[in-house]
C-alpha atoms as a PDB file:
ATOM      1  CA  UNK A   1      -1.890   9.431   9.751  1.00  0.00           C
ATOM      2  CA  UNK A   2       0.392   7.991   6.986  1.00  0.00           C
ATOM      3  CA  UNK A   3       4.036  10.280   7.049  1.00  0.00           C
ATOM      4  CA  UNK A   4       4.502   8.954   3.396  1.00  0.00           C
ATOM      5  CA  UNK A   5       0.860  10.529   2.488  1.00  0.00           C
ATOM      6  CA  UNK A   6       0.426   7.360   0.185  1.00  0.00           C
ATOM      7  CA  UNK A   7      -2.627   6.194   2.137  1.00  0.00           C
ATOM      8  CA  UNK A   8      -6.158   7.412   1.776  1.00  0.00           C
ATOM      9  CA  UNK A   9      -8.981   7.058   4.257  1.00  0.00           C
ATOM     10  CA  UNK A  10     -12.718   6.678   2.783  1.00  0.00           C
ATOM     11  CA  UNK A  11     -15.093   6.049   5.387  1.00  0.00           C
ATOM     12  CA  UNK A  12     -18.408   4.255   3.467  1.00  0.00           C
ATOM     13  CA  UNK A  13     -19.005   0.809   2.807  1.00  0.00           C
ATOM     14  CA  UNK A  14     -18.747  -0.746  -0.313  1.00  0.00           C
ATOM     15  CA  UNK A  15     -23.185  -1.000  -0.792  1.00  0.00           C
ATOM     16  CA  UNK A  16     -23.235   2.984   0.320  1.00  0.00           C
ATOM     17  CA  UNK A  17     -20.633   3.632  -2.768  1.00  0.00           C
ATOM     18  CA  UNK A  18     -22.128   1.457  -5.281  1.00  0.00           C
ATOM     19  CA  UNK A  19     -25.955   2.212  -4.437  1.00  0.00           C
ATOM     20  CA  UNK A  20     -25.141   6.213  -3.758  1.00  0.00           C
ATOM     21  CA  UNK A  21     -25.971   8.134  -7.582  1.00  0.00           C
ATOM     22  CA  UNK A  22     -23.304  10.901  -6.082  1.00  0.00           C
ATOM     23  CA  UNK A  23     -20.372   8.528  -5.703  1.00  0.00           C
ATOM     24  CA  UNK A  24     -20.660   7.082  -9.058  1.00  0.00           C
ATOM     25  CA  UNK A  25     -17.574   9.184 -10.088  1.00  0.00           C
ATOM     26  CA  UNK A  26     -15.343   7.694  -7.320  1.00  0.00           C
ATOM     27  CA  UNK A  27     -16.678   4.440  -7.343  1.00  0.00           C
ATOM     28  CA  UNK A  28     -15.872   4.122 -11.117  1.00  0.00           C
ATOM     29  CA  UNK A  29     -12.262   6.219 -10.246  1.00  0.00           C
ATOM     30  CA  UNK A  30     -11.983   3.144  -7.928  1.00  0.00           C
ATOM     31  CA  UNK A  31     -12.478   0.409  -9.542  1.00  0.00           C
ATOM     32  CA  UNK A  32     -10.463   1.856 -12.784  1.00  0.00           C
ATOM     33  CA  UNK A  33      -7.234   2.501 -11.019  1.00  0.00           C
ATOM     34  CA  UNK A  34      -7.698  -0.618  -8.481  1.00  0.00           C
ATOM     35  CA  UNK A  35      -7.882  -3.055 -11.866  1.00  0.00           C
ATOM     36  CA  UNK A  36      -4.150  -0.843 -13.325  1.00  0.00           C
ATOM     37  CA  UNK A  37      -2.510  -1.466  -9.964  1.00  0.00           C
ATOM     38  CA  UNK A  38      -2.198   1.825  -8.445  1.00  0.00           C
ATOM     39  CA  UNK A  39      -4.892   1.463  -6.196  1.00  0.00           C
ATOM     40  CA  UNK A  40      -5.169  -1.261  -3.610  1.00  0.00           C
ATOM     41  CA  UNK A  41      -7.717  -1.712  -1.275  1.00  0.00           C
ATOM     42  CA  UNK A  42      -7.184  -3.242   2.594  1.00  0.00           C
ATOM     43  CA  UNK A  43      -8.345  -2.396   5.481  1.00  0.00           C
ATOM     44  CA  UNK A  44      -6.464   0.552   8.036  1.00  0.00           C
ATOM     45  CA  UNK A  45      -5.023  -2.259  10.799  1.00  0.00           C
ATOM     46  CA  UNK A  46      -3.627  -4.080   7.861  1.00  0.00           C
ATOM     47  CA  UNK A  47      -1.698  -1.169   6.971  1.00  0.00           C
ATOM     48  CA  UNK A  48      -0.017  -0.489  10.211  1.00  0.00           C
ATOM     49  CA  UNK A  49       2.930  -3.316   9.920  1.00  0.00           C
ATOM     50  CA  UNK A  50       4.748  -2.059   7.080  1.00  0.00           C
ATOM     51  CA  UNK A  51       4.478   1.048   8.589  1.00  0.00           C
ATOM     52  CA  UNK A  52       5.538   0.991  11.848  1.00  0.00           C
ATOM     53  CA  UNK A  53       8.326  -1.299  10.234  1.00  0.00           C
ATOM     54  CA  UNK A  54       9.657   1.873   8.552  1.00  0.00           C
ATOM     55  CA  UNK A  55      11.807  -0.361   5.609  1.00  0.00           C
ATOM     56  CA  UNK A  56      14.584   0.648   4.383  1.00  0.00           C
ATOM     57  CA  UNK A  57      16.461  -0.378   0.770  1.00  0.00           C
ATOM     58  CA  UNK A  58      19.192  -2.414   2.601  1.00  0.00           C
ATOM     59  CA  UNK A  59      16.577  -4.612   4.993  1.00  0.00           C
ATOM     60  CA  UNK A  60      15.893  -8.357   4.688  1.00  0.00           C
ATOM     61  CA  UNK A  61      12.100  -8.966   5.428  1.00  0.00           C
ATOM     62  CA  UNK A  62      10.455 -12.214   6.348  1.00  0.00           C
ATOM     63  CA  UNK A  63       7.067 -12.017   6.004  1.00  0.00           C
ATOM     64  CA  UNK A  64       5.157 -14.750   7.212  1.00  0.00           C
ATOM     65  CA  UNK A  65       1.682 -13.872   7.054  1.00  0.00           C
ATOM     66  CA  UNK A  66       1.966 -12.634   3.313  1.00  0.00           C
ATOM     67  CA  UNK A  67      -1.758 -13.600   2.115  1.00  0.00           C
ATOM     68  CA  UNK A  68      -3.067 -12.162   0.345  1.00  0.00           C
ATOM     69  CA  UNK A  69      -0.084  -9.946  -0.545  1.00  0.00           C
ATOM     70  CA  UNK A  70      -1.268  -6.689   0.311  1.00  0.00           C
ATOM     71  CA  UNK A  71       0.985  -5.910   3.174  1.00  0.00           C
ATOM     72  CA  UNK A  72       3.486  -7.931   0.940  1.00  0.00           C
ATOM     73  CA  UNK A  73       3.558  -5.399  -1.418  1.00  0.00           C
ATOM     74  CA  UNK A  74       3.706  -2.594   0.716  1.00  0.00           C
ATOM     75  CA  UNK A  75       7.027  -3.711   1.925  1.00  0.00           C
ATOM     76  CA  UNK A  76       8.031  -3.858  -1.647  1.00  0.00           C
ATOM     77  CA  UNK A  77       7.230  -0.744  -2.564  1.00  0.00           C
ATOM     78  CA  UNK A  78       9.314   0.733   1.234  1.00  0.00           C
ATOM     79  CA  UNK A  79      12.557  -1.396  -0.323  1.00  0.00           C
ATOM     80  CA  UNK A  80      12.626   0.691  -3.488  1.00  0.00           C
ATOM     81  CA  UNK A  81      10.802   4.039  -3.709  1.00  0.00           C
ATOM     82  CA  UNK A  82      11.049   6.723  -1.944  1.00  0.00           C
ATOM     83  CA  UNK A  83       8.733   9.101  -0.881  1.00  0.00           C
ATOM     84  CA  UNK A  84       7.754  12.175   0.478  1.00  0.00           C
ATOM     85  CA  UNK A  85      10.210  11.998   3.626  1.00  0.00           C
ATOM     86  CA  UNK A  86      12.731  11.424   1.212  1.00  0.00           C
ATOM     87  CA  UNK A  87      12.279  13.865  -1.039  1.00  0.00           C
ATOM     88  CA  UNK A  88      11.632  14.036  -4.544  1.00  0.00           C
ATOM     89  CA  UNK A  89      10.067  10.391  -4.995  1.00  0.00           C
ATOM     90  CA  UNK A  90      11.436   7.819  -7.200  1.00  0.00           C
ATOM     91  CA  UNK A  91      13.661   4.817  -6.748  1.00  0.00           C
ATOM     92  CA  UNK A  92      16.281   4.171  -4.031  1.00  0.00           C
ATOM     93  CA  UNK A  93      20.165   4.184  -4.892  1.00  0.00           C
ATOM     94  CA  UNK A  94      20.640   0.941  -2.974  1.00  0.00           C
ATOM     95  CA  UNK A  95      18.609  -1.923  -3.826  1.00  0.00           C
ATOM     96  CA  UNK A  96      20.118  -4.928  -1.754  1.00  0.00           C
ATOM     97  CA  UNK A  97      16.743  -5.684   0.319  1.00  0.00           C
ATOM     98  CA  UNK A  98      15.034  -8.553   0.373  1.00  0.00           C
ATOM     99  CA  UNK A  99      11.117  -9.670   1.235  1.00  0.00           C
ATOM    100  CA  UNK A 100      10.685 -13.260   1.524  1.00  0.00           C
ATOM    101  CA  UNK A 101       7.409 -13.971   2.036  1.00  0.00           C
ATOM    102  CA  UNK A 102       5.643 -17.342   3.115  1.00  0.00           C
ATOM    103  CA  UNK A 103       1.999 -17.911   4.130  1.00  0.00           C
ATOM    104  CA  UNK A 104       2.698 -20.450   6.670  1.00  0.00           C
END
């Protein structure tokens, strides 16, 4: 349901993947590349805003529900990668976006 394929469905709880022998695997995949960064876990509605914002390199942002960051970041990440409906990821010529974020 993502368009930028960078989000990833699993549908268990966290005590069925830590008690379940068969998920060790994942569950250690998990919690190796959530502690480097590249993973990071919320929950699907908290996704939706930065995507249905569709950013853009040039956009200011105010983000004023930015705890814990998650969605935060993910507006971050929109103002200078691209992705898949841009091609050949990597970063975006112009960088002149903003995110200010506040936790009022």
């Amino acid at each position: 349901w993502d368009p930028r394929g960078r989000i990833w469905y699993f549908n268990a709880s966290r005590r069925l993947v830590r008690r379940t022998p068969a998920l060790k695997q994942f569950k250690d995949f998990l919690e190796e590349h959530t502690e480097m960064g590249h993973i990071v876990r919320q929950e699907a509605v908290s996704m939706l805003p930065p995507l249905l914002l569709d950013v853009q390199a040039d956009h200011k942002v105010l983000d004023m529900c930015a705890a814990p960051g998650s969605k935060t970041t993910q507006l971050l990440e929109d103002l200078v990668f691209t992705g898949p409906k841009d091609g050949a990821a990597g970063h975006k010529d112009d960088n002149s976006g903003v995110v200010v974020a506040n936790d009022a």
